[in-house]
Structure formats: structure tokens, C-alpha cells
PDB file of N, CA and C in Angstrom:
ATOM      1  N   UNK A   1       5.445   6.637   5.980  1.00  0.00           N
ATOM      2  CA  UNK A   1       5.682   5.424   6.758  1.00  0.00           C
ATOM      3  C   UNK A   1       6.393   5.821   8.044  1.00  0.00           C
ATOM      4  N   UNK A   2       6.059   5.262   9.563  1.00  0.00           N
ATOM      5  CA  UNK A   2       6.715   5.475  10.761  1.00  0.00           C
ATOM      6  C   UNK A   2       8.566   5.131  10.564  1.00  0.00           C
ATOM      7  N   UNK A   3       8.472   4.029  10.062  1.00  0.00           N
ATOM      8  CA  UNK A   3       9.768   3.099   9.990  1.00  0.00           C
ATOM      9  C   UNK A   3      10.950   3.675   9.181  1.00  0.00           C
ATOM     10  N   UNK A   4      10.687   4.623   8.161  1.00  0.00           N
ATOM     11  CA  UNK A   4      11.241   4.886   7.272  1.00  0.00           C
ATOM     12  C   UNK A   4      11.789   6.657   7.005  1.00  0.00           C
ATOM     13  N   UNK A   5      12.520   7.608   6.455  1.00  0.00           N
ATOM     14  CA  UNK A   5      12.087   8.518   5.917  1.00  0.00           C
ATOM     15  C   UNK A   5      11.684   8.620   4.632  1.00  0.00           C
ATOM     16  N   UNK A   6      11.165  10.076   4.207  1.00  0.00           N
ATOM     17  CA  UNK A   6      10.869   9.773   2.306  1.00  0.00           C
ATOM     18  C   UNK A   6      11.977   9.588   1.686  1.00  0.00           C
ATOM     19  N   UNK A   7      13.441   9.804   1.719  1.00  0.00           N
ATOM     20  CA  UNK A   7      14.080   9.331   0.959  1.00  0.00           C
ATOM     21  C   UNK A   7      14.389   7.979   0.695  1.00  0.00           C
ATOM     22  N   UNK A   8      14.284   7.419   1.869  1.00  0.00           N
ATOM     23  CA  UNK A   8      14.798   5.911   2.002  1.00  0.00           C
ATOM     24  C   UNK A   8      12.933   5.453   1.280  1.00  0.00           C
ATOM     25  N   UNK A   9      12.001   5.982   1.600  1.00  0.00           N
ATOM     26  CA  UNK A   9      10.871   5.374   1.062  1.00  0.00           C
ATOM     27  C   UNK A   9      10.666   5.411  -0.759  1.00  0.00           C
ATOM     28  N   UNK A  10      11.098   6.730  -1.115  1.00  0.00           N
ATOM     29  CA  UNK A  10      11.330   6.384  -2.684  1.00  0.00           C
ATOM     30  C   UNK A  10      12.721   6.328  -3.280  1.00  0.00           C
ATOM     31  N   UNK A  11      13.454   5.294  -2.548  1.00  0.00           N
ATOM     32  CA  UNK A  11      14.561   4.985  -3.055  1.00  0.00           C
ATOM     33  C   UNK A  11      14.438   4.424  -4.400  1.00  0.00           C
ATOM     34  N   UNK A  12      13.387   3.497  -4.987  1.00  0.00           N
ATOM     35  CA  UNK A  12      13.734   2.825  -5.752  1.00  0.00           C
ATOM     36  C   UNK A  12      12.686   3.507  -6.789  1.00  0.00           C
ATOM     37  N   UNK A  13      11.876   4.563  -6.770  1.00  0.00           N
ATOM     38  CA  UNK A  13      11.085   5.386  -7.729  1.00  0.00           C
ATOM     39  C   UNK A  13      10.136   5.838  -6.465  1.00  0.00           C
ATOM     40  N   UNK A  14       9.292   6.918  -6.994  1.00  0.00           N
ATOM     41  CA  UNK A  14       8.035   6.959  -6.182  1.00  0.00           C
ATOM     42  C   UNK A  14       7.289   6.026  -5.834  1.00  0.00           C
ATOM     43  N   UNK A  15       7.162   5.812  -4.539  1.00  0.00           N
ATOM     44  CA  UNK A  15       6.422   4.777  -3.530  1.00  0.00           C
ATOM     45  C   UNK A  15       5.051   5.105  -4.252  1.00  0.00           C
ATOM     46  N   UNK A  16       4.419   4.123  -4.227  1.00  0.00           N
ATOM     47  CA  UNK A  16       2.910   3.627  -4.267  1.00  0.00           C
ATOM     48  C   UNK A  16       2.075   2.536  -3.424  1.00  0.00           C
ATOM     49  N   UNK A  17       1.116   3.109  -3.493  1.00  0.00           N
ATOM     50  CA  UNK A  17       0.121   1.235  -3.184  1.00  0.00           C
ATOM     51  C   UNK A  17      -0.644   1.807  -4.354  1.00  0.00           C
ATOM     52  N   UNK A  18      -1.467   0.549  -4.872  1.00  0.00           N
ATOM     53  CA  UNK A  18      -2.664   0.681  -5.783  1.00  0.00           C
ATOM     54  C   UNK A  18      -3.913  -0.586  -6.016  1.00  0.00           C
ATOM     55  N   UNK A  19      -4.885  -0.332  -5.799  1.00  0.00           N
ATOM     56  CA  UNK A  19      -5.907  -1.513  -5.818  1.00  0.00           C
ATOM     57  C   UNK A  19      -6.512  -1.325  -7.333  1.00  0.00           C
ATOM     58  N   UNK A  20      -6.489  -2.545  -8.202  1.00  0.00           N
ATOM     59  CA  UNK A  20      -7.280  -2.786  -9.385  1.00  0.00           C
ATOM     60  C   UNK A  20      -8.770  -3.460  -8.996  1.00  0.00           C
ATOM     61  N   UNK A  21      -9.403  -3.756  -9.699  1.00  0.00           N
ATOM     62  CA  UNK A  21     -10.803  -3.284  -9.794  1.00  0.00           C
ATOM     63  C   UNK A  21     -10.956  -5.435  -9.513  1.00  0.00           C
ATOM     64  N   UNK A  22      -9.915  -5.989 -10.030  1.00  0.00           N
ATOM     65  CA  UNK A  22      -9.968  -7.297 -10.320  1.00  0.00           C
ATOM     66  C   UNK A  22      -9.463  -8.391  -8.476  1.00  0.00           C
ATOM     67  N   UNK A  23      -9.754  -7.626  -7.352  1.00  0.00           N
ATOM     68  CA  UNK A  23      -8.814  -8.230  -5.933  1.00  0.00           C
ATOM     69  C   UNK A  23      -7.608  -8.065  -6.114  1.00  0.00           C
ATOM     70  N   UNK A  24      -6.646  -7.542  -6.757  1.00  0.00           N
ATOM     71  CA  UNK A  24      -5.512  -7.529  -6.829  1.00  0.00           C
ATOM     72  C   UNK A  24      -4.806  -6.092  -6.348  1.00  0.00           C
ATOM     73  N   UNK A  25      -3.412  -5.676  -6.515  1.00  0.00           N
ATOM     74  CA  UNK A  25      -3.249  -4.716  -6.555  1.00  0.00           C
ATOM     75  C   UNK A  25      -1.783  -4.626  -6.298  1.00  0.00           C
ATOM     76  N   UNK A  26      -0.765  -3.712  -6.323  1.00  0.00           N
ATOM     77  CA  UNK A  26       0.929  -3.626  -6.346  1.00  0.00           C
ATOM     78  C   UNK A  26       0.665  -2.566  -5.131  1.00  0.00           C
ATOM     79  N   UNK A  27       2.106  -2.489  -4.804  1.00  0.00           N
ATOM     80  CA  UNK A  27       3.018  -1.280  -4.240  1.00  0.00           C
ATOM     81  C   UNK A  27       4.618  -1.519  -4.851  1.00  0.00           C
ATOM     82  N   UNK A  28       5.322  -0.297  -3.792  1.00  0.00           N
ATOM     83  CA  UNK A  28       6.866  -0.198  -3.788  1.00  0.00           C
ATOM     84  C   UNK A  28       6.899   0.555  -2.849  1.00  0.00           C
ATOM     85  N   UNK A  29       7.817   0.314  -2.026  1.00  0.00           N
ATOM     86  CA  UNK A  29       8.553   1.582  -1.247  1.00  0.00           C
ATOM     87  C   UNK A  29      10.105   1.066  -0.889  1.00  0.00           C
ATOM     88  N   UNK A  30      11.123   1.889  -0.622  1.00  0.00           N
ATOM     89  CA  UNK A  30      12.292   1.711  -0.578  1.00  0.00           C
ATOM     90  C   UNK A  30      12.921   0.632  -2.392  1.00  0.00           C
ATOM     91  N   UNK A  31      13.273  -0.604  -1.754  1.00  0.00           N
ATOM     92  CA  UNK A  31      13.966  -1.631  -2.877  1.00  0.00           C
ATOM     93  C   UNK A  31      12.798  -2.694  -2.480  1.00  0.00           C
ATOM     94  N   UNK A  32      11.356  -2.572  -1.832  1.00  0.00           N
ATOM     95  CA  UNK A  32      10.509  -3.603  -1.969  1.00  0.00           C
ATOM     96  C   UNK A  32       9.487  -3.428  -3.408  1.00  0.00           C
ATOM     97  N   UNK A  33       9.680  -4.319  -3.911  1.00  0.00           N
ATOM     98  CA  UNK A  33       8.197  -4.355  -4.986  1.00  0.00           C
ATOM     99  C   UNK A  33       7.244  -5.191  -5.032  1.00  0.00           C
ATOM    100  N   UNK A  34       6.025  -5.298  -4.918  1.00  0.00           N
ATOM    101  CA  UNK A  34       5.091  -6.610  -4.603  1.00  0.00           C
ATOM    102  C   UNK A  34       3.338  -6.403  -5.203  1.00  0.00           C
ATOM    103  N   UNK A  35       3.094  -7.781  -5.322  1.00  0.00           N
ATOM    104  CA  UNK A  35       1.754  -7.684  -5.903  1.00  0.00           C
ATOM    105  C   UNK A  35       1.005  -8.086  -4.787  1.00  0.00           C
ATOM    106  N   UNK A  36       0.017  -7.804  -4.846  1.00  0.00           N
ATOM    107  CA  UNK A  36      -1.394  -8.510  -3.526  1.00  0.00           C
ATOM    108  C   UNK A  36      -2.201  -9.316  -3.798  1.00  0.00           C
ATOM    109  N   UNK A  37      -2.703  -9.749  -2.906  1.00  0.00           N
ATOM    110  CA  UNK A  37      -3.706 -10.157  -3.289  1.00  0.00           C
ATOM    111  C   UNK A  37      -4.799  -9.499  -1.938  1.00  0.00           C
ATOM    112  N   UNK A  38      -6.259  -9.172  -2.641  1.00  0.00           N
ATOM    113  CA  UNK A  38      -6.677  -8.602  -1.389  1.00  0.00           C
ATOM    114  C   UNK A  38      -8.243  -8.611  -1.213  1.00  0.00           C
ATOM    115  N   UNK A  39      -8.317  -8.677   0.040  1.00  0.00           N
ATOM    116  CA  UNK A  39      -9.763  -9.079   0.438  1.00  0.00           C
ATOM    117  C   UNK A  39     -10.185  -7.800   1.011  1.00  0.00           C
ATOM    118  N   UNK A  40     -11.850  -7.170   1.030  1.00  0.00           N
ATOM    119  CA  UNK A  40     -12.336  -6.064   0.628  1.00  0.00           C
ATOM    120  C   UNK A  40     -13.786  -6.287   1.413  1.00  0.00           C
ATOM    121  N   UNK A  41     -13.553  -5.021   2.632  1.00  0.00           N
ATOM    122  CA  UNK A  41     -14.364  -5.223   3.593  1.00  0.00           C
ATOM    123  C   UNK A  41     -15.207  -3.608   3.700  1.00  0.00           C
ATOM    124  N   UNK A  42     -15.783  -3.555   4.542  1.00  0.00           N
ATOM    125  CA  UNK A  42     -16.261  -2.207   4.862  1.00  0.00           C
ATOM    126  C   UNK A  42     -16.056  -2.162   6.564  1.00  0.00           C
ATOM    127  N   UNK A  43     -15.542  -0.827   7.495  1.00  0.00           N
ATOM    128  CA  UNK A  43     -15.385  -0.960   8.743  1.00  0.00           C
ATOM    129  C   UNK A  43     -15.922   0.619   8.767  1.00  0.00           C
ATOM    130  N   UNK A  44     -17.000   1.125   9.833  1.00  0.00           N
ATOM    131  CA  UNK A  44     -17.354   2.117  10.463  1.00  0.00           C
ATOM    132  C   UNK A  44     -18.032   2.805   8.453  1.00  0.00           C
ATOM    133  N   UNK A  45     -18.670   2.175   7.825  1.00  0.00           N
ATOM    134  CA  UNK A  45     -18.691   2.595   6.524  1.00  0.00           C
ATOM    135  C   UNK A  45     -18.426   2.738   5.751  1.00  0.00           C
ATOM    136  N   UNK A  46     -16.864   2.831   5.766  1.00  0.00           N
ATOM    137  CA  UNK A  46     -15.779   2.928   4.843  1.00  0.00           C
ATOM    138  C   UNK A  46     -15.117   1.979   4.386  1.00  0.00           C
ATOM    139  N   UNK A  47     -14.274   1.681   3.011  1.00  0.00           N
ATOM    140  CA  UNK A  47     -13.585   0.671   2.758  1.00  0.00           C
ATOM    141  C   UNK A  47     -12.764   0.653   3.251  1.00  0.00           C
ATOM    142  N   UNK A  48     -12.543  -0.749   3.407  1.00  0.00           N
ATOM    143  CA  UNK A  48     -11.128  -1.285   3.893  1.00  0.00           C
ATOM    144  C   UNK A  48     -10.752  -2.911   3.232  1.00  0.00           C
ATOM    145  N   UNK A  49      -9.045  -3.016   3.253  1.00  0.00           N
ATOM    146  CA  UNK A  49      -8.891  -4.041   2.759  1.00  0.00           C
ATOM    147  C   UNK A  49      -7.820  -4.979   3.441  1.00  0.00           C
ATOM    148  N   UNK A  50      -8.073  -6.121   3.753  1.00  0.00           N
ATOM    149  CA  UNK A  50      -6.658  -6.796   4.304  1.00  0.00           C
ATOM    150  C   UNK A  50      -6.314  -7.444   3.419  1.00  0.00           C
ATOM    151  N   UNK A  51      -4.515  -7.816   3.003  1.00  0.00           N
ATOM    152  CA  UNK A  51      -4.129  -8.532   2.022  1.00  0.00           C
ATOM    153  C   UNK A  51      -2.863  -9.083   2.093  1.00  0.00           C
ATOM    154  N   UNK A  52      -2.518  -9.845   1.250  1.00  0.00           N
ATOM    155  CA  UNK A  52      -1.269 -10.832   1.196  1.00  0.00           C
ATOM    156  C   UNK A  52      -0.593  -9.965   0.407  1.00  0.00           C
ATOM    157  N   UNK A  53       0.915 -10.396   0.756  1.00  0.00           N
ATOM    158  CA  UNK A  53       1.535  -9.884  -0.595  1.00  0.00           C
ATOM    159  C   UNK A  53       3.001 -11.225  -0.745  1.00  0.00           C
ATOM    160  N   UNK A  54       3.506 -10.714  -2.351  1.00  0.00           N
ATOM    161  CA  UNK A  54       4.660 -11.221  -2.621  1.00  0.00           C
ATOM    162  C   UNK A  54       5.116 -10.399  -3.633  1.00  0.00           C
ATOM    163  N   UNK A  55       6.461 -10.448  -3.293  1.00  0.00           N
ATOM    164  CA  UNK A  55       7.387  -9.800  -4.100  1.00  0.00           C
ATOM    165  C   UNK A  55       9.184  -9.735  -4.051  1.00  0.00           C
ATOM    166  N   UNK A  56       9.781  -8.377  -4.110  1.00  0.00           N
ATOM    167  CA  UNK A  56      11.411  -8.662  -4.155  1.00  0.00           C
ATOM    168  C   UNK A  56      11.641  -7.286  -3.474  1.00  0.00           C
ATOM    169  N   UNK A  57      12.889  -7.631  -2.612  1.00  0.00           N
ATOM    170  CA  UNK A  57      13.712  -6.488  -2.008  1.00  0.00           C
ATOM    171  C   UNK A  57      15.028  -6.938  -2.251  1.00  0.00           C
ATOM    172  N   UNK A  58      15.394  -5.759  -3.387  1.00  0.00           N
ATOM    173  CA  UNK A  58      16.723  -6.022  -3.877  1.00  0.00           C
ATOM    174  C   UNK A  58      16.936  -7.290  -4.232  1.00  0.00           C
ATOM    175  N   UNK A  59      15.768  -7.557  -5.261  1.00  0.00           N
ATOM    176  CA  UNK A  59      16.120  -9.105  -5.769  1.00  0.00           C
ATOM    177  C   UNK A  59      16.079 -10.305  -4.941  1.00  0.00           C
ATOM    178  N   UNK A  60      15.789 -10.405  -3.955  1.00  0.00           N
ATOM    179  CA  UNK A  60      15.690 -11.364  -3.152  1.00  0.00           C
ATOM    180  C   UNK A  60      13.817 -11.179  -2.841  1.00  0.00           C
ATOM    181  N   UNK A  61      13.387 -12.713  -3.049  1.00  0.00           N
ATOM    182  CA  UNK A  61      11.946 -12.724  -2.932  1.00  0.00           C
ATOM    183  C   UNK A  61      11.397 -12.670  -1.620  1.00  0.00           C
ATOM    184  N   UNK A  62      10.464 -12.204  -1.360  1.00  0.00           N
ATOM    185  CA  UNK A  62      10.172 -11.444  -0.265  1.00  0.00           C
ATOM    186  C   UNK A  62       8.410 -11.813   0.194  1.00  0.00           C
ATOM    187  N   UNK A  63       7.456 -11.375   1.314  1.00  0.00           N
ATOM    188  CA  UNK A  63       6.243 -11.586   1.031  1.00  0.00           C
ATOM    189  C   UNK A  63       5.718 -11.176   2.774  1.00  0.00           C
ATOM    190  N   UNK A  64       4.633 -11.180   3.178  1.00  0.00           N
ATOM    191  CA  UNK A  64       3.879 -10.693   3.844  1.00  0.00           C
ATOM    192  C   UNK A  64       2.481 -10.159   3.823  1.00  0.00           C
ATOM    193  N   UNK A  65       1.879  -9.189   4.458  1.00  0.00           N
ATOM    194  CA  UNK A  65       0.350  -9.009   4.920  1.00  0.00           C
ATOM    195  C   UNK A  65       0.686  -7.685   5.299  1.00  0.00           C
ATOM    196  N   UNK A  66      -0.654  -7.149   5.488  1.00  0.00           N
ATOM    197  CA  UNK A  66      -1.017  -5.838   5.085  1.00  0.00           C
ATOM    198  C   UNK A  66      -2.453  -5.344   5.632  1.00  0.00           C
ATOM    199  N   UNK A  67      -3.050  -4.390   5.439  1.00  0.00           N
ATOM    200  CA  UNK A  67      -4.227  -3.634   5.765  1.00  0.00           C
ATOM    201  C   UNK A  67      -4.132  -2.255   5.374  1.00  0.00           C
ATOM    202  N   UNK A  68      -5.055  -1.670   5.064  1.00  0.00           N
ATOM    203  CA  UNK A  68      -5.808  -0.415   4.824  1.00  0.00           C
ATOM    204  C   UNK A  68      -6.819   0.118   4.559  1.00  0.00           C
ATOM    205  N   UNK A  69      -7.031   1.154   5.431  1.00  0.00           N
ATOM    206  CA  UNK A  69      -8.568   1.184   5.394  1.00  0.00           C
ATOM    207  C   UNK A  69      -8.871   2.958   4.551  1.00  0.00           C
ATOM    208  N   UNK A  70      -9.754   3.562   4.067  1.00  0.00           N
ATOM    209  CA  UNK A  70     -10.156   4.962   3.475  1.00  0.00           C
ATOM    210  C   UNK A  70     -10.513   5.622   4.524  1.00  0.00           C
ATOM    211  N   UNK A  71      -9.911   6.433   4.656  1.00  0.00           N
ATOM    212  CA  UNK A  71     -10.591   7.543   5.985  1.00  0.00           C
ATOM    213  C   UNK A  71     -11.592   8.622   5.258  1.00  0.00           C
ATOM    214  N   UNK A  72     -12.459   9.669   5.536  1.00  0.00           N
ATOM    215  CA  UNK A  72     -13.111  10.205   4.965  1.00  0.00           C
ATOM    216  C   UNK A  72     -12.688  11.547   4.261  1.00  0.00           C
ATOM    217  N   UNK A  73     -11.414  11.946   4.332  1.00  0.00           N
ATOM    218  CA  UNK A  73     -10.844  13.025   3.688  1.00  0.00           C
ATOM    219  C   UNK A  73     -10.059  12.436   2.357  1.00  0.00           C
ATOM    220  N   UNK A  74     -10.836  11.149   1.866  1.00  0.00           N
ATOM    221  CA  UNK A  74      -9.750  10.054   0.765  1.00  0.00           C
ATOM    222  C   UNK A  74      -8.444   9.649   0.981  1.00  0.00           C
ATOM    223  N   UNK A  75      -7.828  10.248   2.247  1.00  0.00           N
ATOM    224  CA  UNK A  75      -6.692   9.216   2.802  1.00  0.00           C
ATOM    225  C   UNK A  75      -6.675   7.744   2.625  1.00  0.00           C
ATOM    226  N   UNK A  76      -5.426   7.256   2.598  1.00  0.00           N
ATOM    227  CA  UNK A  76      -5.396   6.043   3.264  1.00  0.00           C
ATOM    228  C   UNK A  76      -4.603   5.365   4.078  1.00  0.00           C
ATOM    229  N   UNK A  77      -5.018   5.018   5.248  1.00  0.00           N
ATOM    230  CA  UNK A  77      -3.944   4.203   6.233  1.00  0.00           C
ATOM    231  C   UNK A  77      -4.288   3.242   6.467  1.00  0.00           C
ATOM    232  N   UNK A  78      -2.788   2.453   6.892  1.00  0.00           N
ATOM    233  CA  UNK A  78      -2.483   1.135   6.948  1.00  0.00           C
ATOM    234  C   UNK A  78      -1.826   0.682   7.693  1.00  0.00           C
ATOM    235  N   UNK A  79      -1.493  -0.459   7.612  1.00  0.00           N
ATOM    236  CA  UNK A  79       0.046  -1.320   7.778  1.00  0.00           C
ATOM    237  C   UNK A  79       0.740  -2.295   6.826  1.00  0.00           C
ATOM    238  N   UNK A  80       1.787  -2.301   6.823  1.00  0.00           N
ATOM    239  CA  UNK A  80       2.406  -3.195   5.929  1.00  0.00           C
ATOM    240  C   UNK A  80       3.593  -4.178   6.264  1.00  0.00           C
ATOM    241  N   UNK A  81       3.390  -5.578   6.613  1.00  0.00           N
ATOM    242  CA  UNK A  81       3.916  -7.037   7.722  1.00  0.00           C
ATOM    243  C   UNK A  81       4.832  -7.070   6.657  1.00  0.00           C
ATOM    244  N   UNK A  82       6.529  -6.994   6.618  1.00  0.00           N
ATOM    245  CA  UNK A  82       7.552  -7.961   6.098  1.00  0.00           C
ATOM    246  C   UNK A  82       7.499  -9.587   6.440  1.00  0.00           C
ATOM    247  N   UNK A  83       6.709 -10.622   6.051  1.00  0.00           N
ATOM    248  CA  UNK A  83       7.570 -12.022   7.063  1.00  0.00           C
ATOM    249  C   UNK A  83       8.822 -11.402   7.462  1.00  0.00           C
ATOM    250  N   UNK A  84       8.709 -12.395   8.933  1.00  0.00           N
ATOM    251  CA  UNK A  84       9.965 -12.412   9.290  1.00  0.00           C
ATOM    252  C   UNK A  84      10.655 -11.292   9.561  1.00  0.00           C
ATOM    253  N   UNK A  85      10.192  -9.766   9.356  1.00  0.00           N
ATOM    254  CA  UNK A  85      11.342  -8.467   9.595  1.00  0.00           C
ATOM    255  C   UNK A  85      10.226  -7.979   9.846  1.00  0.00           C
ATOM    256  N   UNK A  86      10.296  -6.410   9.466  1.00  0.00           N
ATOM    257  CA  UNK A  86       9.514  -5.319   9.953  1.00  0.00           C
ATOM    258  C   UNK A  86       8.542  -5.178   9.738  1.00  0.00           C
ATOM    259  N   UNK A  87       7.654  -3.810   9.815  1.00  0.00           N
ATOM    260  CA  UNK A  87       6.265  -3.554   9.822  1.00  0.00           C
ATOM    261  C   UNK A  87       6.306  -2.378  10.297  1.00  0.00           C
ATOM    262  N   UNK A  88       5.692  -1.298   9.256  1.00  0.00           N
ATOM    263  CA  UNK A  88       5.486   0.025   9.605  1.00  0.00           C
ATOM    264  C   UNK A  88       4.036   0.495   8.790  1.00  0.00           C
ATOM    265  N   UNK A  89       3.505   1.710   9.946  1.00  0.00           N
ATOM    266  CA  UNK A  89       2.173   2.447   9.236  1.00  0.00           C
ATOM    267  C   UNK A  89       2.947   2.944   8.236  1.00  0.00           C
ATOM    268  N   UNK A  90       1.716   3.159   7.357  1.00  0.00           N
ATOM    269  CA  UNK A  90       1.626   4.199   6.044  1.00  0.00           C
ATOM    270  C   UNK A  90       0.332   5.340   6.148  1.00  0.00           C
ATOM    271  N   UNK A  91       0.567   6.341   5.596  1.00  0.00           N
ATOM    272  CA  UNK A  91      -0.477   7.264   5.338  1.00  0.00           C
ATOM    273  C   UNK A  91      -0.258   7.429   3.779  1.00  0.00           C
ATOM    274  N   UNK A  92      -1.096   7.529   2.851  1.00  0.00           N
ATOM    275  CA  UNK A  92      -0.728   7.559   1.806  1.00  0.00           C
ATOM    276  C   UNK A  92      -2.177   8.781   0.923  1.00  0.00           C
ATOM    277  N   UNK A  93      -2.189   9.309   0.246  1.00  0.00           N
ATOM    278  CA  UNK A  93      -2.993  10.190  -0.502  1.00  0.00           C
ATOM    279  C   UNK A  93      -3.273   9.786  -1.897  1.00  0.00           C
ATOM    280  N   UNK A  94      -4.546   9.961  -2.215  1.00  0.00           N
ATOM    281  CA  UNK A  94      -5.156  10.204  -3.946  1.00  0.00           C
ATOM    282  C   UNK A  94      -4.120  10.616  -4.867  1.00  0.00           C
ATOM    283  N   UNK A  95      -3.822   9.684  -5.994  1.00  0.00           N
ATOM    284  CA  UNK A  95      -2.739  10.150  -6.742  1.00  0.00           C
ATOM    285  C   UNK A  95      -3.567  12.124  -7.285  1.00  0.00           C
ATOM    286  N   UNK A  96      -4.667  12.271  -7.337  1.00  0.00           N
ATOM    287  CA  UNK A  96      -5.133  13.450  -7.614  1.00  0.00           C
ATOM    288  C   UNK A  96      -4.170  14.212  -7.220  1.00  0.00           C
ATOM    289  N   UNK A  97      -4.166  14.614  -5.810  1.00  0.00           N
ATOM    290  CA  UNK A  97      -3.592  15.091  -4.503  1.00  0.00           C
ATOM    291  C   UNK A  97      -1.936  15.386  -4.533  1.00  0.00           C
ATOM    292  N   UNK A  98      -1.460  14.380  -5.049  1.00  0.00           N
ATOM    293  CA  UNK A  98       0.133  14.424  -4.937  1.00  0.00           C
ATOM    294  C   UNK A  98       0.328  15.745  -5.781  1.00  0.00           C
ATOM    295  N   UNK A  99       1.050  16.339  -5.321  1.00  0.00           N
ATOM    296  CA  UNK A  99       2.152  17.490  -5.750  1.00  0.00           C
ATOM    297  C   UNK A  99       2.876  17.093  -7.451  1.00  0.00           C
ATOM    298  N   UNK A 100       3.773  16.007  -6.917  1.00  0.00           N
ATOM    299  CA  UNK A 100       4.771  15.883  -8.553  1.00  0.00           C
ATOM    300  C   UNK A 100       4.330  15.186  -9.390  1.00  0.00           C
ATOM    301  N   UNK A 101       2.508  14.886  -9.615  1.00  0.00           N
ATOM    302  CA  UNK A 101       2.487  14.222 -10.804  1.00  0.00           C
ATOM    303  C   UNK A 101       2.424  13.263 -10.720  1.00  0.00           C
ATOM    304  N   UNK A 102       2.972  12.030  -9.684  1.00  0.00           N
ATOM    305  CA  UNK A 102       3.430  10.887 -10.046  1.00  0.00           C
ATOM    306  C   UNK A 102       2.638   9.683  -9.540  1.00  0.00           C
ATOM    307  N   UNK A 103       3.131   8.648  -9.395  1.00  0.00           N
ATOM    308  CA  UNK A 103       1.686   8.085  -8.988  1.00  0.00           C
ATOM    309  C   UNK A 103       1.822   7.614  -7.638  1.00  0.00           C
ATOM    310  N   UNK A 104       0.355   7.734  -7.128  1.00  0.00           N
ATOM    311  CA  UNK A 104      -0.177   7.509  -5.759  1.00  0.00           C
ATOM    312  C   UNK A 104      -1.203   6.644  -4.967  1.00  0.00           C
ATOM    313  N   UNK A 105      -1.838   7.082  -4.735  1.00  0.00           N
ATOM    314  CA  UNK A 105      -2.356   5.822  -4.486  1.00  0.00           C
ATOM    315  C   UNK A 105      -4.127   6.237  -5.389  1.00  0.00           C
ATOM    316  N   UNK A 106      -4.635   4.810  -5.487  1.00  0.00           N
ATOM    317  CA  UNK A 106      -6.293   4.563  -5.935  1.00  0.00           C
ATOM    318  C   UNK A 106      -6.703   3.960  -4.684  1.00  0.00           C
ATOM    319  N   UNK A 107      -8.567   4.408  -4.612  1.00  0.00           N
ATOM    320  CA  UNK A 107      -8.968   4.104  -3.826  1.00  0.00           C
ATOM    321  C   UNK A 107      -9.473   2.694  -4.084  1.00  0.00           C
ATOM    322  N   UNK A 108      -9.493   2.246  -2.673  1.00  0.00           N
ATOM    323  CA  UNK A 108      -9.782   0.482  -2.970  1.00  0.00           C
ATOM    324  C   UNK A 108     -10.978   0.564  -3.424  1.00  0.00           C
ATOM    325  N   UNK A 109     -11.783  -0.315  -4.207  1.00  0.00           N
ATOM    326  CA  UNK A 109     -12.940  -0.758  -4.479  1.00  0.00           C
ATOM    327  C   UNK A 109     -13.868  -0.754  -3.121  1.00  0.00           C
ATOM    328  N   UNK A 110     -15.160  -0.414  -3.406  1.00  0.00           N
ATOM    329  CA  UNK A 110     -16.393  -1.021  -2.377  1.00  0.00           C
ATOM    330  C   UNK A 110     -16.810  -2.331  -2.329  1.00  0.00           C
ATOM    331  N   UNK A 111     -16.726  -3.124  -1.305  1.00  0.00           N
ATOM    332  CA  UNK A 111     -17.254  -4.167  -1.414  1.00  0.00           C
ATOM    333  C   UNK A 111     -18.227  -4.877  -2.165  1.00  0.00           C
ATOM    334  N   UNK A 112     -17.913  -6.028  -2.748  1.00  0.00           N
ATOM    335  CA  UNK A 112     -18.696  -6.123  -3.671  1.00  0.00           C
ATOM    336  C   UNK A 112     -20.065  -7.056  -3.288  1.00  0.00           C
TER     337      UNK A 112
END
């Protein structure tokens, strides 16, 4: 993330995004946790998804919008809208890919 470093980004466990198969999908980074909801496009061939979210930072309920699209090396970048506060890119990788095991990101679904 631009906004952030990795420590402050897995403050609260290893950061994720993740898309389920059903429009839905979670993240975390820092003390945010949130579910999506998400709509599922294709741009230059590739998937991409814009989406809502809601959730909690440090217990206080929270919510905003989002985007990410698959680049062709299985990356994924984005953005991610706080209402009301911030907004920073993400680059994020195939949980395959990650180093410690832990979890990372899934690729969004193809349009259906």
C-alpha cells in the first residue's frame, strides 16, 4: 500500500484481500476488517472488480469502495476509498507466491 508501511499494514495479522466465487469477498490491513460486496468486469482482457465495502477499524464501524484489477503476471492492483478519510493503492500477490505461508490474495472470478 502507498499510504502505509508493512508493519503498520499487518498490524492486526497478515493483510489480505480475497474474492469468493459467490460476489462477495473480505480483506484486512492495519486494525481495518471488512466484507464486500463486488461487481466483476473485464478491462483490456483481464479481470477486474469494483466494490463496496463494510466493516471495523478498531471497533468502530467503518465502510467504503474499492477496485482491482489482475495484471498478467497474477498480480493484483487496486485502490481502496475509507468514507470520509483515506485511500491508498495496493499491489498485492497469489497467496501461491507469498513467502510465509500465509494468506494472500485469490484471483477474482471471470465474469460471469
Amino acid at each position: 500500500m502507498d499510504l502505509w508501511d508493512q508493519d503498520a499494514i499487518d498490524l492486526g495479522g497478515r493483510a489480505f484481500i480475497e474474492f469468493g466465487s459467490d460476489d462477495t469477498g473480505s480483506f484486512r490491513f492495519i486494525a481495518v476488517e471488512a466484507w464486500m460486496d463486488v461487481r466483476h468486469s473485464d478491462r483490456d482482457g483481464l479481470p477486474h472488480v469494483e466494490f463496496t465495502w463494510e466493516g471495523h477499524d478498531e471497533g468502530d464501524r467503518t465502510s467504503g469502495r474499492g477496485w482491482a484489477g489482475l495484471a498478467p503476471d497474477g498480480s493484483l492492483t487496486g485502490r481502496i476509498f475509507i468514507h470520509l478519510g483515506d485511500d491508498s493503492s495496493f499491489l498485492a500477490f497469489p497467496e501461491a507466491n507469498t513467502s510465509s505461508g500465509g494468506r494472500g490474495v485469490r484471483r477474482p472470478p471471470r465474469h460471469r
